[in-house]
C-alpha atoms as a PDB file:
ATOM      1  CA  UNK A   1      22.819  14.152  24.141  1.00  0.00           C
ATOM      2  CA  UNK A   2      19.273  15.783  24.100  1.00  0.00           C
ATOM      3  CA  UNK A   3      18.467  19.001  26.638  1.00  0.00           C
ATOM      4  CA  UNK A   4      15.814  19.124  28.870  1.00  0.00           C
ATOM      5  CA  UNK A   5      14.287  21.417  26.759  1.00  0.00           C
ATOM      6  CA  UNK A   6      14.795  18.425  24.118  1.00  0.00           C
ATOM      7  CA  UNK A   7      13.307  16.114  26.269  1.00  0.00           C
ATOM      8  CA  UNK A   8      10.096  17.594  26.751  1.00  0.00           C
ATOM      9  CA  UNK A   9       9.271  18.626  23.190  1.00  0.00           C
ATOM     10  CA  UNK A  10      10.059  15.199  22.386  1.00  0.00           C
ATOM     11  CA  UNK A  11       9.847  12.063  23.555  1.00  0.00           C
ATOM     12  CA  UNK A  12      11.914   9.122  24.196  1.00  0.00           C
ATOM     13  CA  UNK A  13       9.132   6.860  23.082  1.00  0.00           C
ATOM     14  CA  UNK A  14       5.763   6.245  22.464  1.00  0.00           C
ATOM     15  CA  UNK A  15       3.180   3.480  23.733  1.00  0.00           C
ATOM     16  CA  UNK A  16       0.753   1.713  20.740  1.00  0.00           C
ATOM     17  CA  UNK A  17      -2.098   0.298  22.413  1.00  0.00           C
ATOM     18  CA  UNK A  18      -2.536  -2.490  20.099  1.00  0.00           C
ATOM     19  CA  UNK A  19      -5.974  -3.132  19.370  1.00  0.00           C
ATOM     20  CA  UNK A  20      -8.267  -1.063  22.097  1.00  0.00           C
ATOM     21  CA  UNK A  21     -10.985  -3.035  23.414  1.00  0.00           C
ATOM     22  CA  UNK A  22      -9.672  -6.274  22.643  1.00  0.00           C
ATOM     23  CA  UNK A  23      -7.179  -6.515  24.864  1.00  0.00           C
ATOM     24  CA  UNK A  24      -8.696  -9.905  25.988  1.00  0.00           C
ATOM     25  CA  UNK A  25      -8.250 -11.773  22.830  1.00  0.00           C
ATOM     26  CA  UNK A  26      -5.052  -9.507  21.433  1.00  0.00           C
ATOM     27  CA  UNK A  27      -3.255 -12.946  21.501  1.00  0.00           C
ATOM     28  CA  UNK A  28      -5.511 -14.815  19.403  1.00  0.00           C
ATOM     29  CA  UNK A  29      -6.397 -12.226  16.929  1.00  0.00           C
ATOM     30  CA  UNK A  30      -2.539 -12.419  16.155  1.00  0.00           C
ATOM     31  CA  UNK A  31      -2.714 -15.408  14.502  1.00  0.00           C
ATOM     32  CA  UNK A  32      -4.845 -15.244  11.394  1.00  0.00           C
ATOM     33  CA  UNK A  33      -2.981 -11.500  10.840  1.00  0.00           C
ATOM     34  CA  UNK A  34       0.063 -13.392  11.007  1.00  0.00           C
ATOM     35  CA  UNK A  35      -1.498 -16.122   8.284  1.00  0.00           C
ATOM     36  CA  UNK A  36      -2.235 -13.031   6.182  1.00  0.00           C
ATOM     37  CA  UNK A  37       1.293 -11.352   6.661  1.00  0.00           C
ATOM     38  CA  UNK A  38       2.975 -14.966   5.632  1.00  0.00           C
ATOM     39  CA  UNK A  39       0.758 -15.183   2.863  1.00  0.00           C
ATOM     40  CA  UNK A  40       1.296 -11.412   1.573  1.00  0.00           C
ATOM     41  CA  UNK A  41       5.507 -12.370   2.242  1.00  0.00           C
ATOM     42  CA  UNK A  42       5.538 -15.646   0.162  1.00  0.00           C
ATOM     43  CA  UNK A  43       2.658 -15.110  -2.266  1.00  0.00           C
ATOM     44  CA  UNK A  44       4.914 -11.542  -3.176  1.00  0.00           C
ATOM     45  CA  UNK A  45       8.751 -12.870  -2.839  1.00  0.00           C
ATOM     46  CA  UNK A  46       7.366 -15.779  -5.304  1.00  0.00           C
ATOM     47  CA  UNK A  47       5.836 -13.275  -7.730  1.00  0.00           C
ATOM     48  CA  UNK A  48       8.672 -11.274  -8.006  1.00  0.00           C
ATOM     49  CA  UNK A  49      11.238 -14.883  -8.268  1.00  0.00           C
ATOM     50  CA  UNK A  50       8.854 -16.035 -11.256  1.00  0.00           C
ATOM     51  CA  UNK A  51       9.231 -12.636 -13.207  1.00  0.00           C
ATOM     52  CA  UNK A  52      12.595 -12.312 -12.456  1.00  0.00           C
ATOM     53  CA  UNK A  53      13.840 -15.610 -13.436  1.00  0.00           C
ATOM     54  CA  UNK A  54      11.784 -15.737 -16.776  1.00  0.00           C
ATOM     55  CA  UNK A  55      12.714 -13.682 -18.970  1.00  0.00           C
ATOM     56  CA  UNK A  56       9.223 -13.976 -21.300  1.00  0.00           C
ATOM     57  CA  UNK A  57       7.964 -11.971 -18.409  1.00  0.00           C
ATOM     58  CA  UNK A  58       9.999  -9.287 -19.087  1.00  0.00           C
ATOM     59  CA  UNK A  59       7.118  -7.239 -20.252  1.00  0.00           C
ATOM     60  CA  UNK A  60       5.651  -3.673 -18.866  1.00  0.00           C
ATOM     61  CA  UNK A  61       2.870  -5.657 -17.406  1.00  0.00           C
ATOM     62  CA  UNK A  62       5.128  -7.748 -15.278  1.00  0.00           C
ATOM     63  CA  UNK A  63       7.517  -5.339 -14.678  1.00  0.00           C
ATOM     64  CA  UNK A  64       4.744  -3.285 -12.969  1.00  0.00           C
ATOM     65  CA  UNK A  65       3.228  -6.215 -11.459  1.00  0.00           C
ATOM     66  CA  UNK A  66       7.062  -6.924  -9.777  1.00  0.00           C
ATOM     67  CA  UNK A  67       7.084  -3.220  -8.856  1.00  0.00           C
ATOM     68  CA  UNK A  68       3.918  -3.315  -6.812  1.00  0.00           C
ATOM     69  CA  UNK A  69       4.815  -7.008  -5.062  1.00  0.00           C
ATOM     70  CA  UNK A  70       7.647  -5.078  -3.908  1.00  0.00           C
ATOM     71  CA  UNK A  71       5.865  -1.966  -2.384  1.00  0.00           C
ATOM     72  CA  UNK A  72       3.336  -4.826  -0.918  1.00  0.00           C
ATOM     73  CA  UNK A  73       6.953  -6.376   0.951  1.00  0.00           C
ATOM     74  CA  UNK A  74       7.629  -2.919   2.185  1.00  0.00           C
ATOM     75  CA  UNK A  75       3.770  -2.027   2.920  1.00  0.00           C
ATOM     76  CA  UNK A  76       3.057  -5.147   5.512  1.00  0.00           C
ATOM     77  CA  UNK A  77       6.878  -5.292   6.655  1.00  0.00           C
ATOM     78  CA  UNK A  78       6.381  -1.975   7.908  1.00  0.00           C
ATOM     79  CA  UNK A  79       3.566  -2.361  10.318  1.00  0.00           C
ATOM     80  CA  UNK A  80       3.205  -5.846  10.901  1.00  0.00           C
ATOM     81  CA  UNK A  81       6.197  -7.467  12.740  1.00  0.00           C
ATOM     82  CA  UNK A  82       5.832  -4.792  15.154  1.00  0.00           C
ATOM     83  CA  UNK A  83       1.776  -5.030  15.597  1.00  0.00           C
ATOM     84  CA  UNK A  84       2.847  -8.556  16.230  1.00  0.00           C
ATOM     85  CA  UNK A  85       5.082  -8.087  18.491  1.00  0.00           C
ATOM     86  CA  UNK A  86       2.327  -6.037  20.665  1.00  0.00           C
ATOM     87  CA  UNK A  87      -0.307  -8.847  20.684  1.00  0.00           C
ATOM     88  CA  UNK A  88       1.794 -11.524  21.587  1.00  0.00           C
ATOM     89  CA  UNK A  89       4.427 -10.523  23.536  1.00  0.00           C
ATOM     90  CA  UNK A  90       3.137  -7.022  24.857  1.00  0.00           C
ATOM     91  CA  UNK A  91       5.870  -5.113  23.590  1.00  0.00           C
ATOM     92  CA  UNK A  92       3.673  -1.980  23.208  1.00  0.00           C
ATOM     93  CA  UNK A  93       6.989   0.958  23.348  1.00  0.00           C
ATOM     94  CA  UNK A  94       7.952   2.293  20.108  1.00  0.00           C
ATOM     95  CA  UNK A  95      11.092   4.469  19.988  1.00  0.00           C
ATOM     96  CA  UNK A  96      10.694   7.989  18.716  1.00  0.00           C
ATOM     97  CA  UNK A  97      12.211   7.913  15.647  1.00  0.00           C
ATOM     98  CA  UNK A  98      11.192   4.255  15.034  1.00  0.00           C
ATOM     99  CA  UNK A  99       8.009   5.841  15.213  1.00  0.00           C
ATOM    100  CA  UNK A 100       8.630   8.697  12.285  1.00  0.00           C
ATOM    101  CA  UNK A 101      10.622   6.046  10.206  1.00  0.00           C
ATOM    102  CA  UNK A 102       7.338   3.967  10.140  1.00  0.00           C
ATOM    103  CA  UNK A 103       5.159   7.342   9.486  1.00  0.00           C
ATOM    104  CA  UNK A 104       7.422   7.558   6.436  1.00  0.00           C
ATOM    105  CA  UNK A 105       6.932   4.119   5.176  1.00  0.00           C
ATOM    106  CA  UNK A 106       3.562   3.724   5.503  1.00  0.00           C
ATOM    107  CA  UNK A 107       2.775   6.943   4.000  1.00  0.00           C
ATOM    108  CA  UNK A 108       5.164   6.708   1.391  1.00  0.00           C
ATOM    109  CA  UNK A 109       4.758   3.585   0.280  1.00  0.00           C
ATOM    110  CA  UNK A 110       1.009   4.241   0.277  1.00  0.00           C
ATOM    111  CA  UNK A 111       1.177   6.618  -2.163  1.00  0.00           C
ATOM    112  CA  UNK A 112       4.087   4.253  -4.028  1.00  0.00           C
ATOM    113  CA  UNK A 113       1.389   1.924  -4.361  1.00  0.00           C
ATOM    114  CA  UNK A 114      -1.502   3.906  -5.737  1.00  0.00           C
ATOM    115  CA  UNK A 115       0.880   5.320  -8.310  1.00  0.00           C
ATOM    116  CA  UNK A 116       1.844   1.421  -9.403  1.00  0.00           C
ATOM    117  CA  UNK A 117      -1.564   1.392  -9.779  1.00  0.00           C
ATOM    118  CA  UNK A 118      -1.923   4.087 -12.006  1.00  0.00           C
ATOM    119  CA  UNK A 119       0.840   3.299 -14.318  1.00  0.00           C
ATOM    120  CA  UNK A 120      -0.636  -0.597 -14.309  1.00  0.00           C
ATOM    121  CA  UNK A 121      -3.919   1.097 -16.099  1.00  0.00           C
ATOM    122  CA  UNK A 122      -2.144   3.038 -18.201  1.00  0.00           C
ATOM    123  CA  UNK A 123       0.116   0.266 -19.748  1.00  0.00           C
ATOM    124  CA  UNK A 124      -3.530  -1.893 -19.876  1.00  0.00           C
ATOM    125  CA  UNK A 125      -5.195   1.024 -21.952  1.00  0.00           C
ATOM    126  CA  UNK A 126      -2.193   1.402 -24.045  1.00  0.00           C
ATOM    127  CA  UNK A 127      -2.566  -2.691 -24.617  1.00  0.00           C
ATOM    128  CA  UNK A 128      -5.702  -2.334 -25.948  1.00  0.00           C
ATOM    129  CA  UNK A 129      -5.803   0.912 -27.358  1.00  0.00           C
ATOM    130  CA  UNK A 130      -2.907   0.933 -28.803  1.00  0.00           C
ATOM    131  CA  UNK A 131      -2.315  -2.864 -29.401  1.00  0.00           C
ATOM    132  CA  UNK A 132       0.064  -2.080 -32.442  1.00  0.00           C
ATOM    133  CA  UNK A 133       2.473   0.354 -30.785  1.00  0.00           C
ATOM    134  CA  UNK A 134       2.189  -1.170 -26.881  1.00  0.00           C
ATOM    135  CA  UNK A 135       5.948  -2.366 -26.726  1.00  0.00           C
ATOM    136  CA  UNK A 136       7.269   0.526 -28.650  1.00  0.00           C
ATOM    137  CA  UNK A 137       5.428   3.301 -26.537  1.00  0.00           C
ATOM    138  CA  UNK A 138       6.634   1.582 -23.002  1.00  0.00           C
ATOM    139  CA  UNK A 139       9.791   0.132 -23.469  1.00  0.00           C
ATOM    140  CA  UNK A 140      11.844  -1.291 -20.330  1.00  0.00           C
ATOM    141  CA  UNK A 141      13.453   2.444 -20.300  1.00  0.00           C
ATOM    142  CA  UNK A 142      10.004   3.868 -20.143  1.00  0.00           C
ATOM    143  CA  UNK A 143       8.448   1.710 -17.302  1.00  0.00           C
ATOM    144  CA  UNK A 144      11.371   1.773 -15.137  1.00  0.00           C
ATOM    145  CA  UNK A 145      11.387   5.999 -15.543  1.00  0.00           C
ATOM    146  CA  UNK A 146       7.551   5.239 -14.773  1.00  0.00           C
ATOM    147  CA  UNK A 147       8.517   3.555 -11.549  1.00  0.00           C
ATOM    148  CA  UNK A 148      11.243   5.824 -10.601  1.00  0.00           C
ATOM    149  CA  UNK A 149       8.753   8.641 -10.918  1.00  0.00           C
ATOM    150  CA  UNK A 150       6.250   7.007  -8.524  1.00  0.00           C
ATOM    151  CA  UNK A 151       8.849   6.015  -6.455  1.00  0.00           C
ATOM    152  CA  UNK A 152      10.599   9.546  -6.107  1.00  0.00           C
ATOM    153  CA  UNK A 153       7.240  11.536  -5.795  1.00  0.00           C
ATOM    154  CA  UNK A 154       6.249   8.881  -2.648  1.00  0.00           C
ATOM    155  CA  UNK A 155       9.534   9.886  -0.971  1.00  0.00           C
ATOM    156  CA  UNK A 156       9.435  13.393  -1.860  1.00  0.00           C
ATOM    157  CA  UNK A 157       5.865  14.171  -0.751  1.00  0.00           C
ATOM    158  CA  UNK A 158       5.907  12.100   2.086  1.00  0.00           C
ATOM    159  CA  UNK A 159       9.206  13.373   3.821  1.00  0.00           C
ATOM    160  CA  UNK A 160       7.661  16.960   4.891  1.00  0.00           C
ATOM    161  CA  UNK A 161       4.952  14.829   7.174  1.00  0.00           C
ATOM    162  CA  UNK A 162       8.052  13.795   9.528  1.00  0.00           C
ATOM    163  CA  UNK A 163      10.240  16.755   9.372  1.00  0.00           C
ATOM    164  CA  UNK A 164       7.067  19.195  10.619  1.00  0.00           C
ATOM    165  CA  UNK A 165       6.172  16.651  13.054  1.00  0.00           C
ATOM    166  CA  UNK A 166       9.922  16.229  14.510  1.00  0.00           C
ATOM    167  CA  UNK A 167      10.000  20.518  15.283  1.00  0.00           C
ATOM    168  CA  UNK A 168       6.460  20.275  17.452  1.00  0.00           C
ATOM    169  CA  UNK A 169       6.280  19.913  21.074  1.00  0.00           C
ATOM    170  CA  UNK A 170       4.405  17.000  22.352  1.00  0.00           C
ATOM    171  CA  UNK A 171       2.221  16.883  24.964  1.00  0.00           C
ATOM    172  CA  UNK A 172       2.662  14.817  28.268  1.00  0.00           C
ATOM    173  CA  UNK A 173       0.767  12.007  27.224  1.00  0.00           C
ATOM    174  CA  UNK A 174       2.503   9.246  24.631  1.00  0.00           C
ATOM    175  CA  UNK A 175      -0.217   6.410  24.078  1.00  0.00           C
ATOM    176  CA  UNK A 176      -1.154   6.008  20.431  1.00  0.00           C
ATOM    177  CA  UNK A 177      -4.586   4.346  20.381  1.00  0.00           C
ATOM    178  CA  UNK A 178      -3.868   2.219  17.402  1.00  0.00           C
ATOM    179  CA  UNK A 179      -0.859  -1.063  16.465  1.00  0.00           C
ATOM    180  CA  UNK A 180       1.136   1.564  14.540  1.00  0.00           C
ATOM    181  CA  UNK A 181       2.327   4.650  14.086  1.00  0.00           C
ATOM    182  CA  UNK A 182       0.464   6.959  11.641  1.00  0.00           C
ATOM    183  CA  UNK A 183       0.515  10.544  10.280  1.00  0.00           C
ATOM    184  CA  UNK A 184      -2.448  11.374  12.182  1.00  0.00           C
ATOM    185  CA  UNK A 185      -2.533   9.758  14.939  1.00  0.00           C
ATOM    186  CA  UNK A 186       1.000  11.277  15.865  1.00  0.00           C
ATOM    187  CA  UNK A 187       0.106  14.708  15.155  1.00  0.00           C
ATOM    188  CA  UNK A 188      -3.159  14.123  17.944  1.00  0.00           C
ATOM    189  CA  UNK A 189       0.087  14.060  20.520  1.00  0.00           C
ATOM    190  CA  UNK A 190       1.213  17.029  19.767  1.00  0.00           C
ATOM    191  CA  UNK A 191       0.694  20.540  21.733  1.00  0.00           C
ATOM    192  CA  UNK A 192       0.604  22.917  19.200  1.00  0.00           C
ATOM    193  CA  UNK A 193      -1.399  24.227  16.306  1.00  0.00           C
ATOM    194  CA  UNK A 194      -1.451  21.390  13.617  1.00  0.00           C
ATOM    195  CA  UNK A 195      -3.437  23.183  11.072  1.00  0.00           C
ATOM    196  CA  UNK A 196      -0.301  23.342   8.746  1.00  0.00           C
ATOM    197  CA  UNK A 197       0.233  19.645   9.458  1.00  0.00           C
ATOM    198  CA  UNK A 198      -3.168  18.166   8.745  1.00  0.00           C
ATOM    199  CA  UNK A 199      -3.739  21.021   5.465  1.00  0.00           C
ATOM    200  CA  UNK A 200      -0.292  19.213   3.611  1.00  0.00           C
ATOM    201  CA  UNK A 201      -1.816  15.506   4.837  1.00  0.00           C
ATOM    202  CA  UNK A 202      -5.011  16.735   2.998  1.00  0.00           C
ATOM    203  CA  UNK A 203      -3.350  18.070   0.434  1.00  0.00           C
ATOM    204  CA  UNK A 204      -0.935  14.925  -0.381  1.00  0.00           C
ATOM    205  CA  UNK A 205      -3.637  12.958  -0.089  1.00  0.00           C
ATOM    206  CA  UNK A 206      -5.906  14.660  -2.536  1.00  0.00           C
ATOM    207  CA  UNK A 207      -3.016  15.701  -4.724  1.00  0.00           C
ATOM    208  CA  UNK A 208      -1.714  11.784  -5.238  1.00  0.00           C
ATOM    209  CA  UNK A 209      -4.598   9.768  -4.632  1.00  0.00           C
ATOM    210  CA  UNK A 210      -7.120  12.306  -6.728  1.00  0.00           C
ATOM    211  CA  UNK A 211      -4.420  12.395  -9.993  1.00  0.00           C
ATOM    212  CA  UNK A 212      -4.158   8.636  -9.743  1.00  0.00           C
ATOM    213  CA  UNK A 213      -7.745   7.981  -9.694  1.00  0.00           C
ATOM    214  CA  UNK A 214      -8.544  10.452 -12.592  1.00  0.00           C
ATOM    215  CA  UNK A 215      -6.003   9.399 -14.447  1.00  0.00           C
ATOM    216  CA  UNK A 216      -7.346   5.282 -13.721  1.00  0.00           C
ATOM    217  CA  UNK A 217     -10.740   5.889 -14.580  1.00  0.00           C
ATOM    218  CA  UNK A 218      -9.708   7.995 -17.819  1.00  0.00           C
ATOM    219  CA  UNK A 219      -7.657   4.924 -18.396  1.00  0.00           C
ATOM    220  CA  UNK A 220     -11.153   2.385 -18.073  1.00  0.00           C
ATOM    221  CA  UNK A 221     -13.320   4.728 -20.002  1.00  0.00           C
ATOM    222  CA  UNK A 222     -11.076   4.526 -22.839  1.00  0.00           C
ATOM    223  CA  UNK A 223     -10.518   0.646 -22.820  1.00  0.00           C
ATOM    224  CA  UNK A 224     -14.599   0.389 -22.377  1.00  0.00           C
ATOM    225  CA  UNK A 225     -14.853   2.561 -25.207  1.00  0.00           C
ATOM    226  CA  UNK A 226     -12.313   0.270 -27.095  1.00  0.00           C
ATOM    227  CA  UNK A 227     -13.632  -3.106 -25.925  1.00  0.00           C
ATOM    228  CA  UNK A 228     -17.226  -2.377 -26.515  1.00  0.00           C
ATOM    229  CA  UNK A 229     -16.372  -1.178 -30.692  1.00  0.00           C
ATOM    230  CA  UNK A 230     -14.612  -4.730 -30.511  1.00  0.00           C
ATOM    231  CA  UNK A 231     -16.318  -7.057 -33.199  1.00  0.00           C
ATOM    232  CA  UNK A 232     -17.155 -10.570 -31.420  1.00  0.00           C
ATOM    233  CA  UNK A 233     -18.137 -10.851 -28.133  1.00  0.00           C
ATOM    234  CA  UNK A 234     -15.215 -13.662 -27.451  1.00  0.00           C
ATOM    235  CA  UNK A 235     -12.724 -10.597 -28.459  1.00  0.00           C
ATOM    236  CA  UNK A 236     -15.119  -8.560 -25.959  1.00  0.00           C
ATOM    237  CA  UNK A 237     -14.591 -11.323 -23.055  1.00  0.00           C
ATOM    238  CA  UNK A 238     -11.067 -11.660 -23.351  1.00  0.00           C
ATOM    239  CA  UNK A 239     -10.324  -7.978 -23.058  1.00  0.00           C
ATOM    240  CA  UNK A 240     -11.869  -7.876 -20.289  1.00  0.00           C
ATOM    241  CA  UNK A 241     -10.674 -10.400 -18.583  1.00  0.00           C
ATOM    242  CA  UNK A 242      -6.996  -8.813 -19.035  1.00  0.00           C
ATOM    243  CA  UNK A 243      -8.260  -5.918 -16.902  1.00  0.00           C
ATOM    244  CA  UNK A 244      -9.924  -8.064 -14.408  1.00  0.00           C
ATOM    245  CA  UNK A 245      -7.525  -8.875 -11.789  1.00  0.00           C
ATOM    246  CA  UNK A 246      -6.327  -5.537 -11.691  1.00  0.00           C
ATOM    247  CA  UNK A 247      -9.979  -3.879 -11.225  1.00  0.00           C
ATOM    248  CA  UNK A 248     -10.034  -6.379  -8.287  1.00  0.00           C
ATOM    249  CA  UNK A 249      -6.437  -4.973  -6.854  1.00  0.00           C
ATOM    250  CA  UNK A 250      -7.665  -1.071  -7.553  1.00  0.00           C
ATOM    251  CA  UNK A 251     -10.885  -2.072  -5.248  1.00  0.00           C
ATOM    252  CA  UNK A 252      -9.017  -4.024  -2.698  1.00  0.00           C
ATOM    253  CA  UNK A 253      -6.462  -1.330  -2.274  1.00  0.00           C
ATOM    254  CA  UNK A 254      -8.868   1.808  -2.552  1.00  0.00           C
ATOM    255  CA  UNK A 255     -11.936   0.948  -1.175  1.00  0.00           C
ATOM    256  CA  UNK A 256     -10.124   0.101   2.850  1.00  0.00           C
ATOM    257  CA  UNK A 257      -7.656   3.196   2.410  1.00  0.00           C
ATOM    258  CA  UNK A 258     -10.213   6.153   1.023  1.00  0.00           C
ATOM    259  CA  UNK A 259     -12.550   4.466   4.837  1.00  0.00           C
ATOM    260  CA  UNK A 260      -9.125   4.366   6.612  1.00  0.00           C
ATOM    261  CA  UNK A 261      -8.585   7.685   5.729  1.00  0.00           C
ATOM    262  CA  UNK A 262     -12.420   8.960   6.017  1.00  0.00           C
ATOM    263  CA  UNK A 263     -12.638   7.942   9.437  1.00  0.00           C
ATOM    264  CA  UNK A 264      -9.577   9.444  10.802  1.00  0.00           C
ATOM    265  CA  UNK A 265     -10.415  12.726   9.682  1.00  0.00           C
ATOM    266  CA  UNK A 266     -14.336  12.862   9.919  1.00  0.00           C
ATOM    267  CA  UNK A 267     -15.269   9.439  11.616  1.00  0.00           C
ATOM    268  CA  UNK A 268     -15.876  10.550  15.468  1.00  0.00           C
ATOM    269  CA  UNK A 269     -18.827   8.206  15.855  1.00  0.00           C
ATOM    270  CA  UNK A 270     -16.872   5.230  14.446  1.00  0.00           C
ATOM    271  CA  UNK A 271     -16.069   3.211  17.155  1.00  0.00           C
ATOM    272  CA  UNK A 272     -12.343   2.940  17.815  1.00  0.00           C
ATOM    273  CA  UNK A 273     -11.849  -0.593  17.429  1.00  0.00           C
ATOM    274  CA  UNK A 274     -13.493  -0.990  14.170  1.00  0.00           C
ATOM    275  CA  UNK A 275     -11.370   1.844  12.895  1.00  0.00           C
ATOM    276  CA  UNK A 276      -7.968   0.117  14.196  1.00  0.00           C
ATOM    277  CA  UNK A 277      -9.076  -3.055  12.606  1.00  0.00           C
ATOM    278  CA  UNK A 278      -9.604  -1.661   9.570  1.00  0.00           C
ATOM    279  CA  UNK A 279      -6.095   0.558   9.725  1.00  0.00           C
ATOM    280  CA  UNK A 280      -4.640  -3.051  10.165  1.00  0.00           C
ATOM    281  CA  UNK A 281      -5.956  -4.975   7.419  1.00  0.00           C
ATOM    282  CA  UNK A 282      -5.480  -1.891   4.841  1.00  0.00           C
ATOM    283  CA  UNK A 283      -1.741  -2.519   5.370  1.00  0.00           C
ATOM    284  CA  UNK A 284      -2.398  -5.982   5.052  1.00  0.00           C
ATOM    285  CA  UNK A 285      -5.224  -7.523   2.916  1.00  0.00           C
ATOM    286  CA  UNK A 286      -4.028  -5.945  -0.300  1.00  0.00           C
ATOM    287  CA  UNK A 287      -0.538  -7.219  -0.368  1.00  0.00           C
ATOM    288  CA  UNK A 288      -2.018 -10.669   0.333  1.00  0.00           C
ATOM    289  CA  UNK A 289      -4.682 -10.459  -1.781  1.00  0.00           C
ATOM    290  CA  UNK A 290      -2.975  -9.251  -4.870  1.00  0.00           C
ATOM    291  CA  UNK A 291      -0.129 -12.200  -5.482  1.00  0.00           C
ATOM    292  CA  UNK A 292      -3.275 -14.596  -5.014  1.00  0.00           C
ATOM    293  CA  UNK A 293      -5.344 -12.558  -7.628  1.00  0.00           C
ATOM    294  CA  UNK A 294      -2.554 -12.533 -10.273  1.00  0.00           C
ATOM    295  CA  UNK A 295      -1.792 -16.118  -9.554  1.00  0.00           C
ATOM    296  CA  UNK A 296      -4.992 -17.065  -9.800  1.00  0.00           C
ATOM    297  CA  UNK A 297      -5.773 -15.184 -12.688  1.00  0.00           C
ATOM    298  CA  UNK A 298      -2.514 -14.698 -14.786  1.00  0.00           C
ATOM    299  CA  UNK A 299      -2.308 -17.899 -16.588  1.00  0.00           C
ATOM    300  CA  UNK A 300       1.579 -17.290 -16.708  1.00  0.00           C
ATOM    301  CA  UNK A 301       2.460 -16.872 -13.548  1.00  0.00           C
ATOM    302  CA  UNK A 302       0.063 -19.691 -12.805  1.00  0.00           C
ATOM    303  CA  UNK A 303       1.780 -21.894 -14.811  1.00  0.00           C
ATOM    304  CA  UNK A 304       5.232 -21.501 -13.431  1.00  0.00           C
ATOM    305  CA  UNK A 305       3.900 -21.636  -9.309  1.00  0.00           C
ATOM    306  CA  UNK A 306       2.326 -25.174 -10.313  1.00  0.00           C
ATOM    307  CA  UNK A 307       5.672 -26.156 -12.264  1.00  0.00           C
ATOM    308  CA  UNK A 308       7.057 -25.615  -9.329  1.00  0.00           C
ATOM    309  CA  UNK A 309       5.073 -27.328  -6.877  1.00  0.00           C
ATOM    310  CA  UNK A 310       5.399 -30.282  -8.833  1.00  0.00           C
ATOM    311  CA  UNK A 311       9.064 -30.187  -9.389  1.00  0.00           C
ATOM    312  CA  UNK A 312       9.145 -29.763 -13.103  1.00  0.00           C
ATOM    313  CA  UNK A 313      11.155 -27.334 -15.559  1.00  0.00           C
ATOM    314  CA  UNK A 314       9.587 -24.293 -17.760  1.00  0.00           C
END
């Protein structure tokens, strides 16, 4: 049973405002992010089915590709059926802890994501670089040590964000301005100095999304270098288009977040509703977006989606 003393340092619950200044049409903007969040569910639970059940997919390039369909799952499932839950039936109260569990899986699967990323550009330079040696040098064994890596360093730098949070005293007001709870906007509740807090935020951020960016665009200078020494432009073209669909997942992923993040640390002029917006469909457009781009583009996984629209075997 929590003390008074308890009580007041934290609270029972918090209050997420939804979408501030659009309270007016909260129940109609619902609807398309609920099309996107059914789209990001299917599109992902059938990518991960097709690799799964074939085993020709069985490669490090689908293995990754499963590996980031399920951190898009956990990504929109951890915001969404909530924000949802605000616009249409005004349930706006979040439970403390409900609130730090979803700090923890937005922030951790965040960085769960970028790293898929990462290791997705390293097993496409390796392809190309290395065309010779690609399924000796990541073997199943390798890429699923790759993903537990990613995976472990998500959980591991992300878990300090709620246990400082959880030993400050908050102040007397509770409304977060926003659909969900995030690192930030938690730690603008609290009455105390937060310098420690927002330094690690900065430095997690930097320290994650910086490696995985240097270590992606070392990655792309090395396959341009390869590609362009290439003799025919046909074997020029189709290199390329291997690394297409996941220069178009890098930009839809990084491009949202690096704003997302730029705003709630420097953005004071941006108004507040474009910022929540924005917060929303980071968590959301990429996990859509990406089972539609590999569909679209990966004639494999193509394949076996229109096989199974139209009832036939492999």
């Amino acid at each position: 049973m929590l003390t008074s003393e308890n009580r007041s340092s934290h609270p029972v619950s918090f209050i997420l405002l939804g979408i501030p200044g659009l309270e007016n049409f909260q129940f109609w903007i619902a609807f398309p992010f609920c099309t996107m969040y059914v789209v990001a569910i299917v599109g992902n639970i059938t990518v991960i089915h097709i690799i799964r059940t074939d085993h020709t997919l069985h490669e490090p390039m689908y293995l990754f590709l499963a590996m980031l369909a399920v951190t898009d799952l956990v990504l929109s499932s951890s915001t969404q059926p909530k924000m949802l839950a605000i616009l249409w039936f005004s349930a706006h109260e979040i439970e403390y802890h409900a609130c730090l569990i979803q700090v923890f899986f937005i922030h951790a699967f965040s960085s769960v994501e970028s790293g898929v990323l990462m290791t997705m550009a390293f097993d496409r330079y390796v392809a190309i670089c290395f065309p010779l040696r690609h399924s000796s040098i990541l073997t199943p064994s390798t890429v699923g040590k790759l993903g537990a890596v990613v995976m472990m360093r998500g959980l591991l730098w992300v878990s300090p964000f709620c246990f400082m949070v959880s030993r400050m005293p908050f102040c007397p007001s509770q409304v977060i301005p926003q659909s969900y709870c995030e690192h930030m906007a938690v730690l603008k509740l609290v009455c105390a100095d937060t310098s420690v807090n927002r330094a690690y935020g900065l430095f997690v951020a930097f320290s994650v999304v910086g490696f995985d960016v240097i270590i992606i665009s070392i990655s792309y200078v090395m396959i341009l270098r390869t590609v362009l020494g290439l003799p025919s432009s046909e074997a020029q073209l189709k290199a390329f288009g291997t690394c297409a669909s996941h220069v178009c997942v890098i930009l839809a992923f990084y491009i949202p977040a690096l704003f997302t993040f730029l705003t709630h640390r420097f953005g004071h002029h941006v108004p507040l509703v474009v910022h929540v917006l924005l917060a929303n469909l980071y968590l959301l457009v990429p996990p859509m977006l990406n089972p539609i781009i590999y569909g679209v583009r990966t004639k494999q996984i193509r394949d076996r989606v229109i096989q199974g629209c139209c009832g036939k075997g492999p």
